[in-house]
C-alpha atoms as a PDB file:
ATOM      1  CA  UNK A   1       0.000   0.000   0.000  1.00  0.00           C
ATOM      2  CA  UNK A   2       1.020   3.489  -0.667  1.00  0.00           C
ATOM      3  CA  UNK A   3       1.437   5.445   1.765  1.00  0.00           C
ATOM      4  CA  UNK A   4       2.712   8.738   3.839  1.00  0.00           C
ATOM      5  CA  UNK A   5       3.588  10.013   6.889  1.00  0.00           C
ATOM      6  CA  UNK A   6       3.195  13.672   8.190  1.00  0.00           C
ATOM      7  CA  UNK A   7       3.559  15.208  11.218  1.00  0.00           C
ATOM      8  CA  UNK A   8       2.908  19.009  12.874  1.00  0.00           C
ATOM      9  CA  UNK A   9       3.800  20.642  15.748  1.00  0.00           C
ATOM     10  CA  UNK A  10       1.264  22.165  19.196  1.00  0.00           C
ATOM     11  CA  UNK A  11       2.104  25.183  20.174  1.00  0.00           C
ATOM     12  CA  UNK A  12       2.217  27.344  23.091  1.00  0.00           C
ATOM     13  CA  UNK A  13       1.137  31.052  23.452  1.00  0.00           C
ATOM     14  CA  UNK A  14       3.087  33.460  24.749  1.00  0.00           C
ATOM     15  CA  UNK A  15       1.600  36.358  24.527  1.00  0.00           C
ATOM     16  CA  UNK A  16      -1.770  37.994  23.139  1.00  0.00           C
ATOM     17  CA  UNK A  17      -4.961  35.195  23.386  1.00  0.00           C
ATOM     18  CA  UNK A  18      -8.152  36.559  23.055  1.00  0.00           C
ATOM     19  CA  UNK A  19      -7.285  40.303  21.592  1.00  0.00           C
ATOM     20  CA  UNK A  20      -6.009  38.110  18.629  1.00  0.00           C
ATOM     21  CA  UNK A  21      -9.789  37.250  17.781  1.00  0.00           C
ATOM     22  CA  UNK A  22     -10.258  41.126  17.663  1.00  0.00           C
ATOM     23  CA  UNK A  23      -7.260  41.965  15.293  1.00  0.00           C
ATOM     24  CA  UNK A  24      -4.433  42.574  17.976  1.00  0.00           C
ATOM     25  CA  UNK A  25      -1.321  40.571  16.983  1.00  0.00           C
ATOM     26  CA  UNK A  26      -0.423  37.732  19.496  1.00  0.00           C
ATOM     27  CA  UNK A  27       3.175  36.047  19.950  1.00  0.00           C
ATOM     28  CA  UNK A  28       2.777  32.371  19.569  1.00  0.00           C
ATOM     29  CA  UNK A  29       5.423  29.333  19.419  1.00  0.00           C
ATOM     30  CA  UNK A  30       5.772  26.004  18.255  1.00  0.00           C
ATOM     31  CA  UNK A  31       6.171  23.099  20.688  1.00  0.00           C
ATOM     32  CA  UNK A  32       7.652  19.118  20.183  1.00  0.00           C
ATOM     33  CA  UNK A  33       4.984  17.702  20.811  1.00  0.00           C
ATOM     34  CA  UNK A  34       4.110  16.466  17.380  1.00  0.00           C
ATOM     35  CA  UNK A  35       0.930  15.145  15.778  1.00  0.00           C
ATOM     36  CA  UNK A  36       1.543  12.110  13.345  1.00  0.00           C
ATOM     37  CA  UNK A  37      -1.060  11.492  10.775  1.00  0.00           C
ATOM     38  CA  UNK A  38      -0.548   8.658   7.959  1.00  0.00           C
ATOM     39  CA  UNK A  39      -2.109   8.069   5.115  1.00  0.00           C
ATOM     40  CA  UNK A  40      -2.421   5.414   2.442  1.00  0.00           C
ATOM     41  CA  UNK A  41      -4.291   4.476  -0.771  1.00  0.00           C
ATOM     42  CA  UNK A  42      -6.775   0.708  -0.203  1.00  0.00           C
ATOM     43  CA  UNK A  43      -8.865   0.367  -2.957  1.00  0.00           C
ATOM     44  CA  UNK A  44     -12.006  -0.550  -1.128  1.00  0.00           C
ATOM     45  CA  UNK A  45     -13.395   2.833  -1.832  1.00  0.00           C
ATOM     46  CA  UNK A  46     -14.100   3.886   1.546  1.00  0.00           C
ATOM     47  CA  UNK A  47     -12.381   6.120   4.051  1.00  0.00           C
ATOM     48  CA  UNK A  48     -11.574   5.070   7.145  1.00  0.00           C
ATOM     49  CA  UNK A  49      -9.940   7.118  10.118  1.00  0.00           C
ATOM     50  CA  UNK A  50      -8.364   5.502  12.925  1.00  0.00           C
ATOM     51  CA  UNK A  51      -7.585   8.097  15.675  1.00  0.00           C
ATOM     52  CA  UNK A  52      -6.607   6.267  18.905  1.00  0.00           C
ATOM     53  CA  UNK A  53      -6.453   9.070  20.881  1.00  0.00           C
ATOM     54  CA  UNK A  54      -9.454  10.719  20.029  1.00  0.00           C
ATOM     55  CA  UNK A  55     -13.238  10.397  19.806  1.00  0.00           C
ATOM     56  CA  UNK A  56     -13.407  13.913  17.664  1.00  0.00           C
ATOM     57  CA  UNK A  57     -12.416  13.021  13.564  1.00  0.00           C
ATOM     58  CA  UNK A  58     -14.093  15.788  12.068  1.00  0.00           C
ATOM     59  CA  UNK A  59     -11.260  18.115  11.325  1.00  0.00           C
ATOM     60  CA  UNK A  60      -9.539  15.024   9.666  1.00  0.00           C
ATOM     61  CA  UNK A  61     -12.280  14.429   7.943  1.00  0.00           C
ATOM     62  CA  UNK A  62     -13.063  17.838   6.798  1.00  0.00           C
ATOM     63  CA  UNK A  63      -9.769  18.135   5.963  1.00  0.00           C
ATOM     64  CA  UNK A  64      -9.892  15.133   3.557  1.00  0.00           C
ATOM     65  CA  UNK A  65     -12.687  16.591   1.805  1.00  0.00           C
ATOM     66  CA  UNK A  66     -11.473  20.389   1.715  1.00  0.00           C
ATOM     67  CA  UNK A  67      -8.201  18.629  -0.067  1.00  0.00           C
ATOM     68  CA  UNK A  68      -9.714  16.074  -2.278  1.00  0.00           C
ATOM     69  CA  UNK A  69     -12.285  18.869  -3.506  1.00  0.00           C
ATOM     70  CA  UNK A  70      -9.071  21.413  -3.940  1.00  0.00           C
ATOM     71  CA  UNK A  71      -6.735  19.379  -5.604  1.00  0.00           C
ATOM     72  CA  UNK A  72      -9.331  17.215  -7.708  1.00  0.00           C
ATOM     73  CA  UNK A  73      -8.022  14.263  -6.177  1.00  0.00           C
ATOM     74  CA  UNK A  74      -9.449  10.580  -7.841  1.00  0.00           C
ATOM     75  CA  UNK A  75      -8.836   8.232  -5.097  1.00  0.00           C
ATOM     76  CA  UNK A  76     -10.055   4.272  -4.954  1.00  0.00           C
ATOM     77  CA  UNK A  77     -10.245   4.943  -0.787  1.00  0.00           C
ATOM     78  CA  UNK A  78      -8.065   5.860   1.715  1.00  0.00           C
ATOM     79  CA  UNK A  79      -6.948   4.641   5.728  1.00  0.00           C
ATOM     80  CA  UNK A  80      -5.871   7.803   8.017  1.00  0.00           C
ATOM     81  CA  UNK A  81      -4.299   7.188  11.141  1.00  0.00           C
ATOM     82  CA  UNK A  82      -3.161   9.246  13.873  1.00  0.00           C
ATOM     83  CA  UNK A  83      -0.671   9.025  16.721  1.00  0.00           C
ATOM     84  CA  UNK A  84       0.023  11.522  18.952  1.00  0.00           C
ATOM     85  CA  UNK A  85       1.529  12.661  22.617  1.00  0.00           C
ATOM     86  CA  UNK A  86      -0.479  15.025  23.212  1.00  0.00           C
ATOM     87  CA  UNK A  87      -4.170  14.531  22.201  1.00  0.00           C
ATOM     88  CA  UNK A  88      -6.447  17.221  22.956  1.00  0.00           C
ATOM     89  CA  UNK A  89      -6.050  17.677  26.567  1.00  0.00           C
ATOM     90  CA  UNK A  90      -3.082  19.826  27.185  1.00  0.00           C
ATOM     91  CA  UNK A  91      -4.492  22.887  25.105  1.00  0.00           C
ATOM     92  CA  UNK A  92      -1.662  22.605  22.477  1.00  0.00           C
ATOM     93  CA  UNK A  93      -3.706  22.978  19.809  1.00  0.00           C
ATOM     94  CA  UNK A  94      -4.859  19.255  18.332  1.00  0.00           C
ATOM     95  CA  UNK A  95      -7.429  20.257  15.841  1.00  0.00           C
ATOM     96  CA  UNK A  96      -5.305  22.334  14.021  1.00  0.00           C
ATOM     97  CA  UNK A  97      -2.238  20.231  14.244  1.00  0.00           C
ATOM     98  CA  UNK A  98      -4.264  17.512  12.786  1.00  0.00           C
ATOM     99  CA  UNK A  99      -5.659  19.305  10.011  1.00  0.00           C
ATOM    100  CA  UNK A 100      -2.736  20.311   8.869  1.00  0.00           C
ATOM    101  CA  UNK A 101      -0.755  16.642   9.326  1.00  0.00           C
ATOM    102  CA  UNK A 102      -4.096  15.620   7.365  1.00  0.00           C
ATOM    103  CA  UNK A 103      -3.392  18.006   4.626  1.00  0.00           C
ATOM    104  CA  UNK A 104      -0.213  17.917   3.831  1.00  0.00           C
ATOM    105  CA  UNK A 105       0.054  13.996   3.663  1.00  0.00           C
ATOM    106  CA  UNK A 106      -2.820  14.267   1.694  1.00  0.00           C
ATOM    107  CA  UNK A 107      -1.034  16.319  -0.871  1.00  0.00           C
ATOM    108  CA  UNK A 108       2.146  14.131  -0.532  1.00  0.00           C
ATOM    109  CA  UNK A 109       0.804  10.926  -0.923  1.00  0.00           C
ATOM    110  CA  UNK A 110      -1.200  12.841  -4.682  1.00  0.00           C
ATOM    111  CA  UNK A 111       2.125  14.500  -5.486  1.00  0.00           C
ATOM    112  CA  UNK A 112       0.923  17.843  -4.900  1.00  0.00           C
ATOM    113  CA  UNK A 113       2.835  20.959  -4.872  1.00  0.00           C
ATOM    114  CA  UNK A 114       1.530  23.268  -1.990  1.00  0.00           C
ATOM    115  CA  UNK A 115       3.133  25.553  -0.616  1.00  0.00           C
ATOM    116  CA  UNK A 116       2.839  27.322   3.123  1.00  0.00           C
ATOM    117  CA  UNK A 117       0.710  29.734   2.646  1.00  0.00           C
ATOM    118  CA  UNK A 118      -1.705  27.760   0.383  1.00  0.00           C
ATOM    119  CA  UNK A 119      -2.039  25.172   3.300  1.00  0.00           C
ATOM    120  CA  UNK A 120      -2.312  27.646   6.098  1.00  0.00           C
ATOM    121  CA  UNK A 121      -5.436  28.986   3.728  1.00  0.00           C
ATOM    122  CA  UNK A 122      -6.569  25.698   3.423  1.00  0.00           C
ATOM    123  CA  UNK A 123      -6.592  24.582   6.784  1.00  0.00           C
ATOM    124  CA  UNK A 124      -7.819  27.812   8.440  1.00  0.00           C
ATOM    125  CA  UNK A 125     -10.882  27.181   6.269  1.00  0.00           C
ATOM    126  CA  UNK A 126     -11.087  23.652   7.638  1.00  0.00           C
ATOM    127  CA  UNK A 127     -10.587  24.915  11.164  1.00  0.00           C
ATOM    128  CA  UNK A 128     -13.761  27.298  10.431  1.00  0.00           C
ATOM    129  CA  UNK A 129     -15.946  25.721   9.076  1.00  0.00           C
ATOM    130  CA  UNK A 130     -15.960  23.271  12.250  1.00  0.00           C
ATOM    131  CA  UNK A 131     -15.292  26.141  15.007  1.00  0.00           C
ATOM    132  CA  UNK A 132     -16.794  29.131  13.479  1.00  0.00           C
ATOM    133  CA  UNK A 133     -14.351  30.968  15.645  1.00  0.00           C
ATOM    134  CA  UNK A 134     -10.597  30.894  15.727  1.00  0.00           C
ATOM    135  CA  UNK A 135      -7.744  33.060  14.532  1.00  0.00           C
ATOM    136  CA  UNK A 136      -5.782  30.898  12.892  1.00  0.00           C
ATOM    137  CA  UNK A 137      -2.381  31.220  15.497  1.00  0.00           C
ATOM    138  CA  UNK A 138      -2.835  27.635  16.288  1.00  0.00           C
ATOM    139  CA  UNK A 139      -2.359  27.045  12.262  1.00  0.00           C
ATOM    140  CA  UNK A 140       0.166  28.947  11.484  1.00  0.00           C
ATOM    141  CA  UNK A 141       2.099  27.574  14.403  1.00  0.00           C
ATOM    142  CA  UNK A 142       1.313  24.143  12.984  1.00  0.00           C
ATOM    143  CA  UNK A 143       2.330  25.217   9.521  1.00  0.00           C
ATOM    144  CA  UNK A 144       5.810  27.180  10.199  1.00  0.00           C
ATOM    145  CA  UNK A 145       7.023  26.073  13.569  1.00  0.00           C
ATOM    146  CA  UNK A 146       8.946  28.558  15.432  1.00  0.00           C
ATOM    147  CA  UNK A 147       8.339  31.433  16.959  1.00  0.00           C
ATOM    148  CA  UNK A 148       5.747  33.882  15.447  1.00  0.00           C
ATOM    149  CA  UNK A 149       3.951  37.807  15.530  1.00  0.00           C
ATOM    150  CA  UNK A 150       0.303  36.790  13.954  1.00  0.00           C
ATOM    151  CA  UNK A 151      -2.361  38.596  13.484  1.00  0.00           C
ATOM    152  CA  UNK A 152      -5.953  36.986  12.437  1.00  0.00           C
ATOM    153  CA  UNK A 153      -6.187  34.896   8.923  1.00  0.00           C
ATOM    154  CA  UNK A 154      -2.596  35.647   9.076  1.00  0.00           C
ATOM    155  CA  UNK A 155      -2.908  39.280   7.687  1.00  0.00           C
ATOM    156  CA  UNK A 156       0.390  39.210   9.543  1.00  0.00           C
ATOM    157  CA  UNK A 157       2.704  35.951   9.358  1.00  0.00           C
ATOM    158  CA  UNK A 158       6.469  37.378  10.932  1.00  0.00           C
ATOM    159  CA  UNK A 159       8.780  34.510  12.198  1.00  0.00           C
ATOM    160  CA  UNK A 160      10.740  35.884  15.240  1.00  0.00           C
ATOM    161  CA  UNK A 161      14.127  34.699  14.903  1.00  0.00           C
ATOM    162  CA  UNK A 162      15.577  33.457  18.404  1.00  0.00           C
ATOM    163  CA  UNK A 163      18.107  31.152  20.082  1.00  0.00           C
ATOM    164  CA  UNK A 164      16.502  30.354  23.067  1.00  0.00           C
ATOM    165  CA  UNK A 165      13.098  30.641  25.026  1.00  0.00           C
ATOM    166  CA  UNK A 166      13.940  29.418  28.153  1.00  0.00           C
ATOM    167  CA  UNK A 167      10.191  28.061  29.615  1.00  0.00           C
ATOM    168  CA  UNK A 168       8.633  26.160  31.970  1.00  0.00           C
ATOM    169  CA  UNK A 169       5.078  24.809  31.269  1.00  0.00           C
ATOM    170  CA  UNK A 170       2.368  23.193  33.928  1.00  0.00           C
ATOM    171  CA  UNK A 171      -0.718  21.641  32.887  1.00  0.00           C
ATOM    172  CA  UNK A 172      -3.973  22.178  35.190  1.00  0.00           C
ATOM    173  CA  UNK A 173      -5.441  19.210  34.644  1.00  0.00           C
ATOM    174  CA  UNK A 174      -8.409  21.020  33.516  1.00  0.00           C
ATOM    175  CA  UNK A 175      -9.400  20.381  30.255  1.00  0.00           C
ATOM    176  CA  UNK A 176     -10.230  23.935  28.887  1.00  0.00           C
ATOM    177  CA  UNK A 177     -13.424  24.432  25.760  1.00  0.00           C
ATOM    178  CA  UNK A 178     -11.769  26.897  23.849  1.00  0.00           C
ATOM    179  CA  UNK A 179     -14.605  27.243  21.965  1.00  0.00           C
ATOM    180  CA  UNK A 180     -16.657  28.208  24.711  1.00  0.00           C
ATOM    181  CA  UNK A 181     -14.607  30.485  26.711  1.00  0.00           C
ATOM    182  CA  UNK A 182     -14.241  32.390  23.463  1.00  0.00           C
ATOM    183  CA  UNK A 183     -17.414  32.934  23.195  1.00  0.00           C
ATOM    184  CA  UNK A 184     -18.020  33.980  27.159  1.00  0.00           C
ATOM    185  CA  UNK A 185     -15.440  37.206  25.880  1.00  0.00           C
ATOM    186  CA  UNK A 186     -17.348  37.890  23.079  1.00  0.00           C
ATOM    187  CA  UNK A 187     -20.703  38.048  25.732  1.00  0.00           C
ATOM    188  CA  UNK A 188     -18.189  39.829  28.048  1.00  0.00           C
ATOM    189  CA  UNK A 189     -17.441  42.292  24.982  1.00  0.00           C
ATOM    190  CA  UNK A 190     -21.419  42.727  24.114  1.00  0.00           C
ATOM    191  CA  UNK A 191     -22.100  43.774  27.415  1.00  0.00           C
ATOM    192  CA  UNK A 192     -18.701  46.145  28.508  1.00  0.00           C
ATOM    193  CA  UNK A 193     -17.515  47.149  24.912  1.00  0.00           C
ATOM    194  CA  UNK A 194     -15.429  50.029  25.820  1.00  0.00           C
ATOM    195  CA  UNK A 195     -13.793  48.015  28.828  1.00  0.00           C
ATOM    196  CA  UNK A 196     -12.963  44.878  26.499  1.00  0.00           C
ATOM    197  CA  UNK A 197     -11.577  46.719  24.115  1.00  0.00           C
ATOM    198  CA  UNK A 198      -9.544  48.844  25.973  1.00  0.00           C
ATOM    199  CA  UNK A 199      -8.256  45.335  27.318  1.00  0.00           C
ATOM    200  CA  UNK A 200      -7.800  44.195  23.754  1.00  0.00           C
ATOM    201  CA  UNK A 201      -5.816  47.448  22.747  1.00  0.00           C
ATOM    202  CA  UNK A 202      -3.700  47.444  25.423  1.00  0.00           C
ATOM    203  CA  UNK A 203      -2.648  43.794  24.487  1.00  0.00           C
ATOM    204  CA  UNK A 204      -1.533  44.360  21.720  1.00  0.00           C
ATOM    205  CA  UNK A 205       0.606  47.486  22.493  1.00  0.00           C
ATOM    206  CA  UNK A 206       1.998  45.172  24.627  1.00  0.00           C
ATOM    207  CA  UNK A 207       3.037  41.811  22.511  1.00  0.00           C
ATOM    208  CA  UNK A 208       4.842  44.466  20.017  1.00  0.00           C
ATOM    209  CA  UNK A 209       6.511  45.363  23.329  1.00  0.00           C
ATOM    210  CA  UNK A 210       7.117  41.661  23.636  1.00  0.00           C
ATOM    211  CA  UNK A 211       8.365  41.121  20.103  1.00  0.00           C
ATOM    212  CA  UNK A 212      11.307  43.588  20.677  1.00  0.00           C
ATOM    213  CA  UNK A 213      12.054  41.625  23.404  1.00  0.00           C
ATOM    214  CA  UNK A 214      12.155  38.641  22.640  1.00  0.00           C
ATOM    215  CA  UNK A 215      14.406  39.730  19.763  1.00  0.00           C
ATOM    216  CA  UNK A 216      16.953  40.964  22.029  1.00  0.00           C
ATOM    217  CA  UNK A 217      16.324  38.373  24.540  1.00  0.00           C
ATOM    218  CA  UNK A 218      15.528  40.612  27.280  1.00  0.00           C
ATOM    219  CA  UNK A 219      13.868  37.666  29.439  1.00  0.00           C
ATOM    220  CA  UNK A 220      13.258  40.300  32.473  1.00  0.00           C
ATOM    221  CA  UNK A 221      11.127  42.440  29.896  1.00  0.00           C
ATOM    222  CA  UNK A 222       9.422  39.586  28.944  1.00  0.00           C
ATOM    223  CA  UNK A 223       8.646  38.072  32.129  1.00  0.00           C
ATOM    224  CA  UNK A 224       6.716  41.557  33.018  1.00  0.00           C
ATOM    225  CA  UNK A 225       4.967  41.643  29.770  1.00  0.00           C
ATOM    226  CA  UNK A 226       3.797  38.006  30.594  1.00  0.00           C
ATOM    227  CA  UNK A 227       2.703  39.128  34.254  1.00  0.00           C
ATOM    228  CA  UNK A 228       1.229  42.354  32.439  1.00  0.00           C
ATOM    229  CA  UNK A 229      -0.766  39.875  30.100  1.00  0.00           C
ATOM    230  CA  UNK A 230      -1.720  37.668  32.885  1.00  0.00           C
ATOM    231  CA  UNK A 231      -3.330  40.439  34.464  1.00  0.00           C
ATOM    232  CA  UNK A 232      -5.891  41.874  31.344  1.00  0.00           C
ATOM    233  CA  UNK A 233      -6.880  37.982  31.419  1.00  0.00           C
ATOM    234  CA  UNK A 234      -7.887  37.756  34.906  1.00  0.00           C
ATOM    235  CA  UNK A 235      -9.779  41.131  34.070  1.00  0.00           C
ATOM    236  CA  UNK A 236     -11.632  39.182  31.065  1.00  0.00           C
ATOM    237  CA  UNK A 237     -12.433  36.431  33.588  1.00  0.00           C
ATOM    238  CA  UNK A 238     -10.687  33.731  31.602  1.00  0.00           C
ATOM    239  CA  UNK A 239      -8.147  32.551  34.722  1.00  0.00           C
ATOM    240  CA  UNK A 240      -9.021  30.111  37.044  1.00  0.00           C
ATOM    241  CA  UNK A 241      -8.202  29.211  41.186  1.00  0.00           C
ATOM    242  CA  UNK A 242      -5.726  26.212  39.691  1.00  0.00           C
ATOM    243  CA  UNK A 243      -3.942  28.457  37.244  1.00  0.00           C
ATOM    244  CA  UNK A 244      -3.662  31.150  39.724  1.00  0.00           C
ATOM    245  CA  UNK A 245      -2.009  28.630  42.408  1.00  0.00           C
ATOM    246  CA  UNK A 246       0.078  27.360  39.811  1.00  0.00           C
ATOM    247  CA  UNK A 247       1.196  30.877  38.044  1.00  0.00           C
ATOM    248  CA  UNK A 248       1.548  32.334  41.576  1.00  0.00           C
ATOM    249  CA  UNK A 249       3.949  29.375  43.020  1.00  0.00           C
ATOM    250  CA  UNK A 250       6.036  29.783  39.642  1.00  0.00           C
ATOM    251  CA  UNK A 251       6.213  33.479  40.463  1.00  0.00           C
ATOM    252  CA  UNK A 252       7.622  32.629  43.822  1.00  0.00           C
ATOM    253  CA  UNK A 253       9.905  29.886  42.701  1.00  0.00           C
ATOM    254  CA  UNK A 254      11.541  33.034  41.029  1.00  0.00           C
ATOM    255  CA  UNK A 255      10.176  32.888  37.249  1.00  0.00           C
ATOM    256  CA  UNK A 256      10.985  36.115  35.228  1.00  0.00           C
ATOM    257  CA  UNK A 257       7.054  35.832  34.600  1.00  0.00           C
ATOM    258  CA  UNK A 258       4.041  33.224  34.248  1.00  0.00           C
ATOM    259  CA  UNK A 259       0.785  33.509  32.794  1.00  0.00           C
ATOM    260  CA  UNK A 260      -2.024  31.098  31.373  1.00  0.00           C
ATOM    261  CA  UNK A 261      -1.745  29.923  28.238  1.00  0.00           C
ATOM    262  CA  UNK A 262      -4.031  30.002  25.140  1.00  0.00           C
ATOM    263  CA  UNK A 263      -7.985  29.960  25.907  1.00  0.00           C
ATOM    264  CA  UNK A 264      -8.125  29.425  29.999  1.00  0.00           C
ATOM    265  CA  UNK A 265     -10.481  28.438  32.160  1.00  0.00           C
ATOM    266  CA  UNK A 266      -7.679  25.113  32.118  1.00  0.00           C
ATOM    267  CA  UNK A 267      -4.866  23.689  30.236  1.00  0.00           C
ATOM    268  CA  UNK A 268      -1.890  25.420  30.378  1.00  0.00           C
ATOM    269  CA  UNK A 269       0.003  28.244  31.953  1.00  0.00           C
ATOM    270  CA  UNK A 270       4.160  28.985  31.322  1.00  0.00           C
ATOM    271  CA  UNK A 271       6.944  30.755  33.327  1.00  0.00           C
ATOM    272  CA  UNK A 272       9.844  32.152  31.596  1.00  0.00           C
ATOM    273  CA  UNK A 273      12.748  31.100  34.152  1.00  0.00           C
ATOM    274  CA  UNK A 274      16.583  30.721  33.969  1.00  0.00           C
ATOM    275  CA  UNK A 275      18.314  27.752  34.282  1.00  0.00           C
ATOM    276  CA  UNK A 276      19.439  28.364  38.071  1.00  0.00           C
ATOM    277  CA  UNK A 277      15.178  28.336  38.865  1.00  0.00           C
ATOM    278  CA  UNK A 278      13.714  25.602  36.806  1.00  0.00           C
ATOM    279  CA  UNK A 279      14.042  23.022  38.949  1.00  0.00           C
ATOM    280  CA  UNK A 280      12.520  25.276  42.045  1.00  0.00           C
ATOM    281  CA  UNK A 281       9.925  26.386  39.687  1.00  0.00           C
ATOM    282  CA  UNK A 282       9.448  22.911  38.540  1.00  0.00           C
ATOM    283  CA  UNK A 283       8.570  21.575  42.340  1.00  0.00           C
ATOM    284  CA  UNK A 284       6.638  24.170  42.790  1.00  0.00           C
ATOM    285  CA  UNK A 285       3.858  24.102  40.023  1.00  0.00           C
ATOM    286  CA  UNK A 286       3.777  20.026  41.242  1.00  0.00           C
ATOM    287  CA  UNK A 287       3.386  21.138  44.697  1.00  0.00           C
ATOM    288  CA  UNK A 288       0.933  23.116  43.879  1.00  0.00           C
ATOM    289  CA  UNK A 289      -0.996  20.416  41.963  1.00  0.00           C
ATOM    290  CA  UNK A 290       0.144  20.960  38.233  1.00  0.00           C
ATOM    291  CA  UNK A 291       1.867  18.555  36.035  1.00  0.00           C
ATOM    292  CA  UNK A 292       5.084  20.220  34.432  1.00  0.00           C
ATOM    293  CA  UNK A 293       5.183  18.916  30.941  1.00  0.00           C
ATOM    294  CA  UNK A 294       8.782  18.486  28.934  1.00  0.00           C
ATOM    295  CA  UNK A 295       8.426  20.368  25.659  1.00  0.00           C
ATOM    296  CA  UNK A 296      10.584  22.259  23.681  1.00  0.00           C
ATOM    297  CA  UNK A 297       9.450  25.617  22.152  1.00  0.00           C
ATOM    298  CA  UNK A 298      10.124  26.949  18.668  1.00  0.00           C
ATOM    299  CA  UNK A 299      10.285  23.692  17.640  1.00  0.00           C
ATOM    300  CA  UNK A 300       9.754  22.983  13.453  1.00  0.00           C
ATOM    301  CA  UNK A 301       6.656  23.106  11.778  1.00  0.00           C
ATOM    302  CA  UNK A 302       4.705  20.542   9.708  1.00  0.00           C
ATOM    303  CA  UNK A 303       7.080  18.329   7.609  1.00  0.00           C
ATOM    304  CA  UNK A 304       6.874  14.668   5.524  1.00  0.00           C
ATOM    305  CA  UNK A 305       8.194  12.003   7.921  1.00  0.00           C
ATOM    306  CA  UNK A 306       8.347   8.967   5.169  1.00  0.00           C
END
């Protein structure tokens, strides 16, 4: 049987969730913890999806008929199966990993020639048309891997070329509905316009702040801008208790900074630490109930495994 395997990256972000949904840019990495997704050609006409670690197929299957409409694809069936580390609970961003694994084997295994953009398109409008809501930061992390400035649809697409990003990341437990607590903000926004946005503005004034240093790997700055962000969240009402016991016992570990990461309400939050604190920093988001998870940031984006 012919056949293909893909696999794309979560990611973690760093800076700027929920003003991205608005048009504020967000800061956003790559993590490795990879998605694997392979597919091959049967001949019994059918297409079947075995994903062991999930109960949710639709974005793979979306995504198989988004591509095979795209690229007029004549197939005589297909198998897709997926592996992964991660599944959906940490917050890593799954679905969109997925997706774009899905695609981009789907174009290897047809010999087609697609490049970055084309698929971040492509699987944005898979995303979509299952979510309804999403920026795409979760794609484009998928798609390019390292370290990125995004704005929504990717009207902005910078990599952010860096050496290090020295992080520590605890999990909640909590498995967070991005979905839902998306749309809570967008309630919260109806009814306080002027105070969301003012939220959302100030964001965003301060991941360009972040940007710059992150450049210049000014980890103190960062750390600040992190506890800055933290702060507009807990305003928006996205935090919760466990992600304030775990972001406050990184803080006192000595981290530079900590916040929650991506959508809230669970999953993950990260402290930017140096070397001489991890391991205090570590022991403290476990005693303070968290699991600290071993993944590497700006890791590489979606690639053709065999």
């Amino acid at each position: 049987m012919n056949k293909v395997t893909v696999s794309a990256p979560g990611k973690l972000m760093l800076l700027g969730e929920h003003a991205v949904v608005y048009g504020q840019p967000c800061l956003v990495t790559a993590v490795d913890q990879r998605l694997f997704v392979e597919i091959g050609e049967t001949g019994d006409g059918k297409v079947t999806i075995k994903a062991p670690e999930s109960t949710d197929t639709r974005f793979v299957e979306e995504a198989i008929g988004c591509g095979v409409s795209t690229w007029k694809i004549k197939h005589q069936g297909l198998r897709i199966k997926t592996t992964s580390p991660f599944s959906g609970k940490y917050g890593f961003g799954s679905s969109a990993a997925v997706t774009v694994a899905t695609l981009a084997a789907l174009a290897s295994l047809f010999h087609q020639e697609v490049d970055k953009r084309s698929l971040f398109e492509l699987a944005y409008q898979v995303i979509l048309s299952i979510q309804t809501v999403g920026s795409g930061f979760d794609v484009a992390a998928a798609v390019y891997g390292g370290t990125l400035f995004f704005t929504k649809g990717g009207t902005t697409l910078a990599p952010i070329s860096i050496n290090d990003l020295p992080l520590v990341v605890g999990y909640t437990g909590v498995k967070s509905n991005t979905v839902e607590i998306v749309k809570q903000v967008a309630a919260k926004r109806e009814k306080y316009p002027e105070k969301v946005d003012r939220i959302f503005e100030a964001t965003g004034k301060l991941v360009i702040d972040g940007k710059k240093a992150l450049e210049a790997s000014d980890w103190e700055r960062v750390g600040k801008l992190m506890d800055f962000n933290q702060e507009y969240l807990r305003d928006l009402g996205v935090s919760s208790e466990k992600l304030e016991v775990m972001i406050s016992a990184a803080k006192t570990g000595g981290a530079w900074g900590a916040k929650l990461s991506g959508a809230g309400g669970g999953d993950c939050m990260i402290a930017l630490a140096g070397s001489d604190k991890r391991e205090v920093i570590r022991k403290a988001i476990e005693a303070a109930g968290g699991q600290v998870i071993d993944v590497r940031p700006n890791a590489e984006g979606v690639r053709v495994e065999t």
